[in-house]
Protein backbone atom coordinates (compact mmCIF):
# COMPACT_ATOMS: atom_id res chain seq x y z
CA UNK A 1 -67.55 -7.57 55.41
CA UNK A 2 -68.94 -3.89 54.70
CA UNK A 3 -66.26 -2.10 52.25
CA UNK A 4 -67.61 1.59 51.39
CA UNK A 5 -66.25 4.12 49.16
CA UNK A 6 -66.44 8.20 50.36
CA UNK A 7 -70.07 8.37 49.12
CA UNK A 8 -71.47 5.49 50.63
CA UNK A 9 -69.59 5.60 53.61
CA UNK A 10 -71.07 9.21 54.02
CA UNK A 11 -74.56 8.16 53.29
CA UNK A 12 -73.43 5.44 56.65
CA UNK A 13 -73.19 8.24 58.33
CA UNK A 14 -75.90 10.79 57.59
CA UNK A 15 -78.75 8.14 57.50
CA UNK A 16 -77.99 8.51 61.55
CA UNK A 17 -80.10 11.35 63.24
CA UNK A 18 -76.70 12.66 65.21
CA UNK A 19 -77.40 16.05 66.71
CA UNK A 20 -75.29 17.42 69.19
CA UNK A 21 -74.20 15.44 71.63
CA UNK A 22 -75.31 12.29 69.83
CA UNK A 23 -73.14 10.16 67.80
CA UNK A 24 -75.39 7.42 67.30
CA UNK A 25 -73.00 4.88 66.09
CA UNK A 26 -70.99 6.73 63.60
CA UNK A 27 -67.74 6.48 65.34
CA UNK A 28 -68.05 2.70 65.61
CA UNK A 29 -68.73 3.04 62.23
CA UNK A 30 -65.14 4.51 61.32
CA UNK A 31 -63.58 2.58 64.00
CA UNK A 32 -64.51 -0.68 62.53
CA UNK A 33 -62.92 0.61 59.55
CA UNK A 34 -59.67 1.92 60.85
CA UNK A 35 -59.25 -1.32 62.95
CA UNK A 36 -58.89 -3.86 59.86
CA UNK A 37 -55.98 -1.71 59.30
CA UNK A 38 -54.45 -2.21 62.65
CA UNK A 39 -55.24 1.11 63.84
CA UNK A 40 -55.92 0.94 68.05
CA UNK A 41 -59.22 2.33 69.19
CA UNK A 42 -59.58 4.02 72.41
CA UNK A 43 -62.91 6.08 73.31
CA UNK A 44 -63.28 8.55 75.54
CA UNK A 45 -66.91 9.71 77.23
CA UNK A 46 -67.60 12.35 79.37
CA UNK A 47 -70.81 14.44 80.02
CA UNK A 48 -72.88 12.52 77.80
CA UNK A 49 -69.92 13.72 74.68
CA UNK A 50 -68.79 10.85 72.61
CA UNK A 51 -64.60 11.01 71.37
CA UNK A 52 -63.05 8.11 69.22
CA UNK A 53 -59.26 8.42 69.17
CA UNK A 54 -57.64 6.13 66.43
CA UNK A 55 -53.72 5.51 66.13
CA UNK A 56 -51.73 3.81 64.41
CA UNK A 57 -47.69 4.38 65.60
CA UNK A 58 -45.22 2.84 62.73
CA UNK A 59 -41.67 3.92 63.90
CA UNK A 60 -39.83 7.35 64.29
CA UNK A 61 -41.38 10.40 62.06
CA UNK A 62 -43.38 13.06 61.59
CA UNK A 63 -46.89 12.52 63.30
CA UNK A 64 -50.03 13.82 61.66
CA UNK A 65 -53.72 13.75 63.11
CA UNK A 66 -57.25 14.27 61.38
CA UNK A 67 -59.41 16.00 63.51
CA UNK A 68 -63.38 15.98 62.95
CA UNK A 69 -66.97 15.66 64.68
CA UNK A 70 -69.88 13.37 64.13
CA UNK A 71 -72.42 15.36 65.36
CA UNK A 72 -74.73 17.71 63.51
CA UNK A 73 -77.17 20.43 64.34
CA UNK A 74 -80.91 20.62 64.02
CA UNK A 75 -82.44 19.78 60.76
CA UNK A 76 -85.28 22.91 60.99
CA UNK A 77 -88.18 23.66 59.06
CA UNK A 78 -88.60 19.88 58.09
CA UNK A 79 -91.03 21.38 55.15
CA UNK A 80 -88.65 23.32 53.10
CA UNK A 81 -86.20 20.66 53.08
CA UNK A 82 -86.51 18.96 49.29
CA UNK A 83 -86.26 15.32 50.83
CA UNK A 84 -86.29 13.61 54.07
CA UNK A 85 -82.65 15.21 55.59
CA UNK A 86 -82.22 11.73 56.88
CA UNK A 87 -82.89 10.10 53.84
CA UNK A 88 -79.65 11.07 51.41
CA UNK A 89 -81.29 11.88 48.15
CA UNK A 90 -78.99 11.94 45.73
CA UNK A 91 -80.27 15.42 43.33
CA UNK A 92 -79.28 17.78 40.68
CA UNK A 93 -78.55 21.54 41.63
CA UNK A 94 -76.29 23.06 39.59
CA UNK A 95 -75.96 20.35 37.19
CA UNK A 96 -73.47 18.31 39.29
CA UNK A 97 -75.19 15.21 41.39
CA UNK A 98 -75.27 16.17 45.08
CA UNK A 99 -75.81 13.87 48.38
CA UNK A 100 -78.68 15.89 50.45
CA UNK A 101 -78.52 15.47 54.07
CA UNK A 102 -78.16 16.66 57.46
CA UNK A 103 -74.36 16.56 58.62
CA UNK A 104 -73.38 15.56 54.43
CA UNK A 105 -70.94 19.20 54.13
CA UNK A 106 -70.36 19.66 58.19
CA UNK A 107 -68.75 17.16 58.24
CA UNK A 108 -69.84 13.50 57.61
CA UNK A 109 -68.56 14.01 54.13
CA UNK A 110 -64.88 15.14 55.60
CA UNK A 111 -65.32 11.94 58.52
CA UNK A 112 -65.69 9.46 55.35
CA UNK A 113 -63.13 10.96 53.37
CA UNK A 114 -60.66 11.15 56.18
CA UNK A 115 -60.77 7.82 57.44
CA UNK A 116 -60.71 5.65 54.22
CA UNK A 117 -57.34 7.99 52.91
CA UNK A 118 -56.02 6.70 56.19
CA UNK A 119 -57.09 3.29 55.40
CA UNK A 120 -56.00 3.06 51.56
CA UNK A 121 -52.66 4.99 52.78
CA UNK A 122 -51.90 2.16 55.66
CA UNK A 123 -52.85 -0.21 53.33
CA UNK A 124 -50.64 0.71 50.29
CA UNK A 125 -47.69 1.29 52.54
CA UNK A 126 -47.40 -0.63 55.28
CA UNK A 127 -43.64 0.49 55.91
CA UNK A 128 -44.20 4.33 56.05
CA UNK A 129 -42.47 5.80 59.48
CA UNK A 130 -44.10 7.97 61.62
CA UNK A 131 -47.29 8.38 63.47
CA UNK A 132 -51.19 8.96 62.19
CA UNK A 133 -54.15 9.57 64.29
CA UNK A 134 -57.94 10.59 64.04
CA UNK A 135 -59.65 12.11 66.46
CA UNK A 136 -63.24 12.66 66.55
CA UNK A 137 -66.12 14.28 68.79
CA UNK A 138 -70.09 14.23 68.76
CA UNK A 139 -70.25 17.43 70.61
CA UNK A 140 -68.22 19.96 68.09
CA UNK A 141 -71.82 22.01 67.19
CA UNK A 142 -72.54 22.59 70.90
CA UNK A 143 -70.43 23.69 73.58
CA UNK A 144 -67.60 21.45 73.16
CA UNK A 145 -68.09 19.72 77.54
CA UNK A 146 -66.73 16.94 77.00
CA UNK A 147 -64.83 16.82 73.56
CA UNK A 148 -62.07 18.00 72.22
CA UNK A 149 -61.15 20.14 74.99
CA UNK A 150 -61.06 17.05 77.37
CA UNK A 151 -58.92 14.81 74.56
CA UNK A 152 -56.70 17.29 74.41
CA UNK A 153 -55.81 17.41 78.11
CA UNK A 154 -55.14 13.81 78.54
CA UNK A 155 -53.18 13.49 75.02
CA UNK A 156 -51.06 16.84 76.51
CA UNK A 157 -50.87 14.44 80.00
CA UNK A 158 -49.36 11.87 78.19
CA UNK A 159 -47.09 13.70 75.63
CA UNK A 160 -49.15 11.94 72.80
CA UNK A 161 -48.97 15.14 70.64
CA UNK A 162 -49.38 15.38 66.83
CA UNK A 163 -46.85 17.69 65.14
CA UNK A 164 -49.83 18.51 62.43
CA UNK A 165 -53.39 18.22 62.38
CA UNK A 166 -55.54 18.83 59.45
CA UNK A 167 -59.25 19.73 60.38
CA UNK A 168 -61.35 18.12 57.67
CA UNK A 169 -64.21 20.91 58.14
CA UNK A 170 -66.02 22.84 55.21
CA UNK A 171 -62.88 25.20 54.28
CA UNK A 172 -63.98 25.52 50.60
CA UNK A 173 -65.92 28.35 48.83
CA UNK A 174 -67.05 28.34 46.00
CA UNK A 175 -65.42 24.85 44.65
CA UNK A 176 -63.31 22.30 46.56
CA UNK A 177 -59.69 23.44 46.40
CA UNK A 178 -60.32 27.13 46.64
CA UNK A 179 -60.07 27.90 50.19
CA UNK A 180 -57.74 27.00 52.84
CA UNK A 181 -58.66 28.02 56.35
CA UNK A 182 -54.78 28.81 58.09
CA UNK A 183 -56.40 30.39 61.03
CA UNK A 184 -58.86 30.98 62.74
CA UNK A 185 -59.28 33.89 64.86
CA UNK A 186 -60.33 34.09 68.57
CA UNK A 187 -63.57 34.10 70.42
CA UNK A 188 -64.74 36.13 73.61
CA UNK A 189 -68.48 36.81 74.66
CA UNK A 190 -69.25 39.29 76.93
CA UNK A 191 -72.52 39.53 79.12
CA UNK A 192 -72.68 43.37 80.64
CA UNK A 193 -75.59 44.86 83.03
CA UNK A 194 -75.35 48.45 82.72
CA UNK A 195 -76.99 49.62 85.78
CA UNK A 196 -79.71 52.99 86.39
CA UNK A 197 -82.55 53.97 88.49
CA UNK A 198 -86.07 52.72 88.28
CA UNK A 199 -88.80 54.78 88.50
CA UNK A 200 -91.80 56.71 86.93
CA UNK A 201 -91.77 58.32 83.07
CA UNK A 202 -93.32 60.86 84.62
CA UNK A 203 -90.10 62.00 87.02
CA UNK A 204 -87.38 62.28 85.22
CA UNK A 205 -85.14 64.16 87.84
CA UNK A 206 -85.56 61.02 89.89
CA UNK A 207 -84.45 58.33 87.81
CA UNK A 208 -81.36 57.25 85.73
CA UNK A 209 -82.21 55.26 82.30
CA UNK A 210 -80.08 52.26 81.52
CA UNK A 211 -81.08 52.29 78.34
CA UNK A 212 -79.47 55.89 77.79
CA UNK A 213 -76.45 55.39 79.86
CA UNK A 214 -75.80 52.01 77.80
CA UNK A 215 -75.56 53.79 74.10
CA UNK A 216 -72.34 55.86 74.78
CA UNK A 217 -70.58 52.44 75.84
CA UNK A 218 -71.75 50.52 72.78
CA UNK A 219 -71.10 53.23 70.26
CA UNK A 220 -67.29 53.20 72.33
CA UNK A 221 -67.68 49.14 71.86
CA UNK A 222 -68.60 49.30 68.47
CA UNK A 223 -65.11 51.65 67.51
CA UNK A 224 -62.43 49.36 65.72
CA UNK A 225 -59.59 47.76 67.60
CA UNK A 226 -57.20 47.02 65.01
CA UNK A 227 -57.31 47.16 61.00
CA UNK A 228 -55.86 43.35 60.96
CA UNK A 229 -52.91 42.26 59.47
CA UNK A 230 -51.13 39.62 56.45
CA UNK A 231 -52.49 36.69 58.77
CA UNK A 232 -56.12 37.74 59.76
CA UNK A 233 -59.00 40.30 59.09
CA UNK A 234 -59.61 42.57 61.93
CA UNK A 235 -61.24 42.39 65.06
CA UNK A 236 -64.76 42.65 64.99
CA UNK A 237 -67.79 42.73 67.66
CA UNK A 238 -71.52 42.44 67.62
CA UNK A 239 -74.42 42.36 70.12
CA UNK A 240 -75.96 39.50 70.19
CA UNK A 241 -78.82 40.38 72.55
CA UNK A 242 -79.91 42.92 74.66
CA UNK A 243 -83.09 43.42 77.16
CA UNK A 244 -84.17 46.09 79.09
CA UNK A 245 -87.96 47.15 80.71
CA UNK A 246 -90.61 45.09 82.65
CA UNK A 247 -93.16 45.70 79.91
CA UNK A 248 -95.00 48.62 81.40
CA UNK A 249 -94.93 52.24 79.46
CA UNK A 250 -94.77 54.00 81.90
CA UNK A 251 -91.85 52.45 83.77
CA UNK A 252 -88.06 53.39 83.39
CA UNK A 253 -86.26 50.28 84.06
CA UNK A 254 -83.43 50.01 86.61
CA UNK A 255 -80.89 48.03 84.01
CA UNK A 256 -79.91 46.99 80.80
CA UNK A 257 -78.37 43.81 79.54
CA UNK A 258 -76.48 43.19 76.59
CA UNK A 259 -75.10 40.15 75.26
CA UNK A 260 -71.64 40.36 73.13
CA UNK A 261 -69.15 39.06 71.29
CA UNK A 262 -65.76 39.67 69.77
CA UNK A 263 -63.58 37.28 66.97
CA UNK A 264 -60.09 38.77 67.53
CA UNK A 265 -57.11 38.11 65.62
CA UNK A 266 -53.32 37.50 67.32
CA UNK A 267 -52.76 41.38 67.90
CA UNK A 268 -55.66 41.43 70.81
CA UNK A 269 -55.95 38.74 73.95
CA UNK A 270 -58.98 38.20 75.95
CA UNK A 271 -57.15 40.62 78.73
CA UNK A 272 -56.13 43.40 76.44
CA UNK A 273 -59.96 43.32 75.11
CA UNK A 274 -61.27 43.21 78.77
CA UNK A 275 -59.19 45.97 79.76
CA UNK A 276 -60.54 48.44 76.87
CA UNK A 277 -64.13 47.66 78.01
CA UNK A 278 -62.59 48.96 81.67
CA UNK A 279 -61.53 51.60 80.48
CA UNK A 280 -64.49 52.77 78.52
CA UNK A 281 -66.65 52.04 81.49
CA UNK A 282 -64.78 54.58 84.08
CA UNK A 283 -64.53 56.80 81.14
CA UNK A 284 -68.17 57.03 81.28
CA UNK A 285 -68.78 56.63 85.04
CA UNK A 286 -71.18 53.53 84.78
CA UNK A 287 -71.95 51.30 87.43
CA UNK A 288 -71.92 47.63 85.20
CA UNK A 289 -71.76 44.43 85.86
CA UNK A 290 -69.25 42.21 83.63
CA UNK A 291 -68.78 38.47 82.86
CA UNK A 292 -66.79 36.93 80.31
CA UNK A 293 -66.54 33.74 78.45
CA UNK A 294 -63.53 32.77 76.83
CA UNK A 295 -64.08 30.53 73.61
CA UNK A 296 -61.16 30.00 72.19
CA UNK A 297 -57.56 32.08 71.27
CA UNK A 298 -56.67 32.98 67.28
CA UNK A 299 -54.58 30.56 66.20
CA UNK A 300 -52.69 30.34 62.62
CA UNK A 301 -50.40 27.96 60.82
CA UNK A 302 -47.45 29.69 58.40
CA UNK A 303 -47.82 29.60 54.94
CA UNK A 304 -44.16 28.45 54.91
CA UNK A 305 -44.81 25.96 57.24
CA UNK A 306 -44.60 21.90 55.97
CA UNK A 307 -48.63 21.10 56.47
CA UNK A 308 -50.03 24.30 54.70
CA UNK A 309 -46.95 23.85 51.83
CA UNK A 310 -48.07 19.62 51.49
CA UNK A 311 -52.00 20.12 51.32
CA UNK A 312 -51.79 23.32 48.60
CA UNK A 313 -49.40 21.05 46.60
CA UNK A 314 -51.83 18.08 46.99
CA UNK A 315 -54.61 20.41 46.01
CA UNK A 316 -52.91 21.82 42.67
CA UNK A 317 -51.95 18.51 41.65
CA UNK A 318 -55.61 17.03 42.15
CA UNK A 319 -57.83 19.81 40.77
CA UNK A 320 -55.31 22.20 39.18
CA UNK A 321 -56.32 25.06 41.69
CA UNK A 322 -54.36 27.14 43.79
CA UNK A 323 -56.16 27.87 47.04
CA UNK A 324 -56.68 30.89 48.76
CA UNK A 325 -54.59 30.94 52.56
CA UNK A 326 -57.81 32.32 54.51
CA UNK A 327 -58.32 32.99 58.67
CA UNK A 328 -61.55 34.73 58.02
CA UNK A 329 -64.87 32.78 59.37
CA UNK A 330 -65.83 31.41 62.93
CA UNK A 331 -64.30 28.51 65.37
CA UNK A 332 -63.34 24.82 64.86
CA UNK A 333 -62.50 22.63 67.45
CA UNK A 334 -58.63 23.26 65.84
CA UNK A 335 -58.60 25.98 68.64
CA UNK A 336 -58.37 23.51 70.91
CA UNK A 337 -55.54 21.30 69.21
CA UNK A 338 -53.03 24.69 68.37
CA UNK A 339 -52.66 25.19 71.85
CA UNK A 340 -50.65 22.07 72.35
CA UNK A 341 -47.86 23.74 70.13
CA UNK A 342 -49.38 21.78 66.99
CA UNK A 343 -49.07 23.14 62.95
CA UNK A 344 -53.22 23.66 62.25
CA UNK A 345 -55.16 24.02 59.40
CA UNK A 346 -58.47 23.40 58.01
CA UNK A 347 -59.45 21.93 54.72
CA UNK A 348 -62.89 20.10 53.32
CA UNK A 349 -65.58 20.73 51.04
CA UNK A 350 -67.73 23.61 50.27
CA UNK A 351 -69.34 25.24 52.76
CA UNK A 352 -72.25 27.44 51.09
CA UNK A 353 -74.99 25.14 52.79
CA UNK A 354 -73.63 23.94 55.93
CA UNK A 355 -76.41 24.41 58.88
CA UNK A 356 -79.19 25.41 56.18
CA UNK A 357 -82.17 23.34 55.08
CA UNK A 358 -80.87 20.95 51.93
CA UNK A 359 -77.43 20.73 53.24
CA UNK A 360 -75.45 19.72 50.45
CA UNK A 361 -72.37 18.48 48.72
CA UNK A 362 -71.03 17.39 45.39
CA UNK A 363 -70.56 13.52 45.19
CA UNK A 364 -67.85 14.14 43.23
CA UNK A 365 -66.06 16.58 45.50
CA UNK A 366 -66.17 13.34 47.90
CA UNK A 367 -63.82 11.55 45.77
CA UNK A 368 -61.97 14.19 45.06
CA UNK A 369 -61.19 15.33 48.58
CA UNK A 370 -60.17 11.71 49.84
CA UNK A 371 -57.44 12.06 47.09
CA UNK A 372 -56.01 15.18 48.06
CA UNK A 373 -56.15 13.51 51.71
CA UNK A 374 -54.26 10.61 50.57
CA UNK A 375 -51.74 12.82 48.37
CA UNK A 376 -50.65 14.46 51.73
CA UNK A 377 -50.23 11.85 53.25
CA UNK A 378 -48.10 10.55 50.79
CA UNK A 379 -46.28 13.65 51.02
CA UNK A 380 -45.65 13.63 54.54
CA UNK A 381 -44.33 9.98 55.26
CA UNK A 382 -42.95 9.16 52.10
């Protein structure tokens, strides 16, 4: 019978090529483990996505779920990587031992650590009351068809809600313990056709450019919706592409498109957000075509609250440090798990080389972080 510790149960994992939506075996990995400790394994699959949902129900209490992915994103440019990213080379860089692979910081490293504090908690205390849970998804880098969003549903179908969940993502900065991640803040792309008239360079009285009418509207775009507040940065918004022209010099194109996107804390909504881009487009009397995507809504756990006061008290007591309470950064699939009315929060290991060549972490942080894992836990059912 395989037994692993959080290193080698990470190198399990990132010796398998799993880019989004593959899971190639990881979850049965993990499942395998969770079910010698009488966890029950259900999987859900849908549009080629893989989801492993673990539970283990001992009694009335407080109920707690671990939420992660076992997919990873592309490896790139294979030649500046320092070792095969499949391989995991243990190496030196900054005089600490680090495990290099694909998926070892975001978030193998968090899967491993997660599942064997469930297991060594379960198994040192077989009478706890109350209810634990892991939940994990091979499409979390991609667009989520099929994941998290889809668990979510049925578990909100069947009342089968956690009262916590702690996201075992990358939270950390510049050591593990420092950072964290409360909230996260919302997501909203934008794809807008601003609208002239073609024609010749050479007749300007007879055309409209696109390319002029679209400035005013971005320069409105680019103009600050809020200043933030004690829970999250402010709003912010960038262009993310834009395309105009059929190539010819001599040609004033008929439209512009521009791609954009907005992270927006809890004093915007999609609909407030949409409604200042109406108004600015009336304002300037342009004919536009407007689609939205919705990608998720800001979401943020109290720092009073019993999950963010358990895992900085299992932090200090591990590695001495007092974390940072941070919403700053992009989405986790937490957005889709707050919703459901459940305290959210992300913690894991550093994040300085997640989705770069020689992904990275500490193989000490490893051990580390299934502690603090295990600590909260003991705080929570004990």
């Amino acid at each position: 019978m395989q037994t692993y510790d959080p290193l080698s149960l990470t190198i399990e994992l990132c010796k398998r090529r799993s880019v989004t939506p593959k899971d190639e075996g990881c979850q049965e990995v993990i499942a395998s483990l969770l079910e010698r400790q009488g966890f029950n394994i259900e999987y859900f699959e849908k549009d080629g996505t893989k989801n492993i949902y673990a539970t283990l129900k001992n009694g009335a209490g407080p109920s707690l779920m671990f939420l992660g992915h076992t997919d990873v994103v592309p490896e790139g440019d294979l030649l500046k990587w320092d070792c095969d990213p499949y391989a995991c080379v243990i190496k030196d860089y900054d005089g600490r031992p680090h495990l290099v692979a694909r998926g070892s910081a975001d978030m193998k490293g968090g899967d491993a650590c997660m599942t064997l504090a469930l297991c060594d908690f379960v198994k040192e205390h077989k009478d706890f009351k109350g209810s634990l849970s892991l939940l994990l998804t091979s499409n979390e880098e991609g667009d989520a068809k099929g994941g998290v969003p889809y668990v979510a549903q049925i578990l909100k179908e069947r009342n089968d809600i956690p009262d916590m969940c702690i996201v075992g993502e990358p939270s950390s900065s510049q050591v593990l313990g420092d950072t964290i991640k409360v909230g996260r803040r919302g997501s909203m792309t934008a794809h807008i056709t601003v609208h002239g008239v073609q024609g010749h360079v050479a007749y300007p009285e007879l055309v409209k450019n696109p390319v002029a009418l679209a400035n005013p509207l971005i320069e409105k775009l680019l103009e600050p919706l809020d200043e933030g507040n004690a829970l999250f940065p402010p709003s912010s918004f960038q262009i993310t592409n834009i395309k105009a022209g059929t190539g010819a010099e001599n040609v004033v194109p008929g439209s512009l498109y521009f791609m954009c996107n907005w992270r927006f804390n809890n004093m915007q909504s999609p609909q407030s957000i949409q409604n200042t881009v109406s108004s600015y487009i009336k304002s300037l009397n342009l004919e536009c075509d407007v689609e939205y995507v919705v990608n998720g809504l800001p979401f943020a756990c109290d720092a009073d609250s019993t999950l963010t006061q358990c895992v900085e008290a299992s932090i200090q007591e591990i590695t001495g440090l007092k974390a940072t309470l941070s919403s700053a950064g992009g989405t986790s699939d937490g957005r889709f798990i707050a919703p459901l009315g459940t305290s959210v929060l992300e913690f894991g290991v550093c994040n300085g080389t997640i989705h770069k060549v020689n992904e990275r972490v500490a193989t000490e942080d490893l051990y580390t972080l299934k502690q603090i894992y295990q600590r909260c836990l003991e705080k929570l059912f004990l």
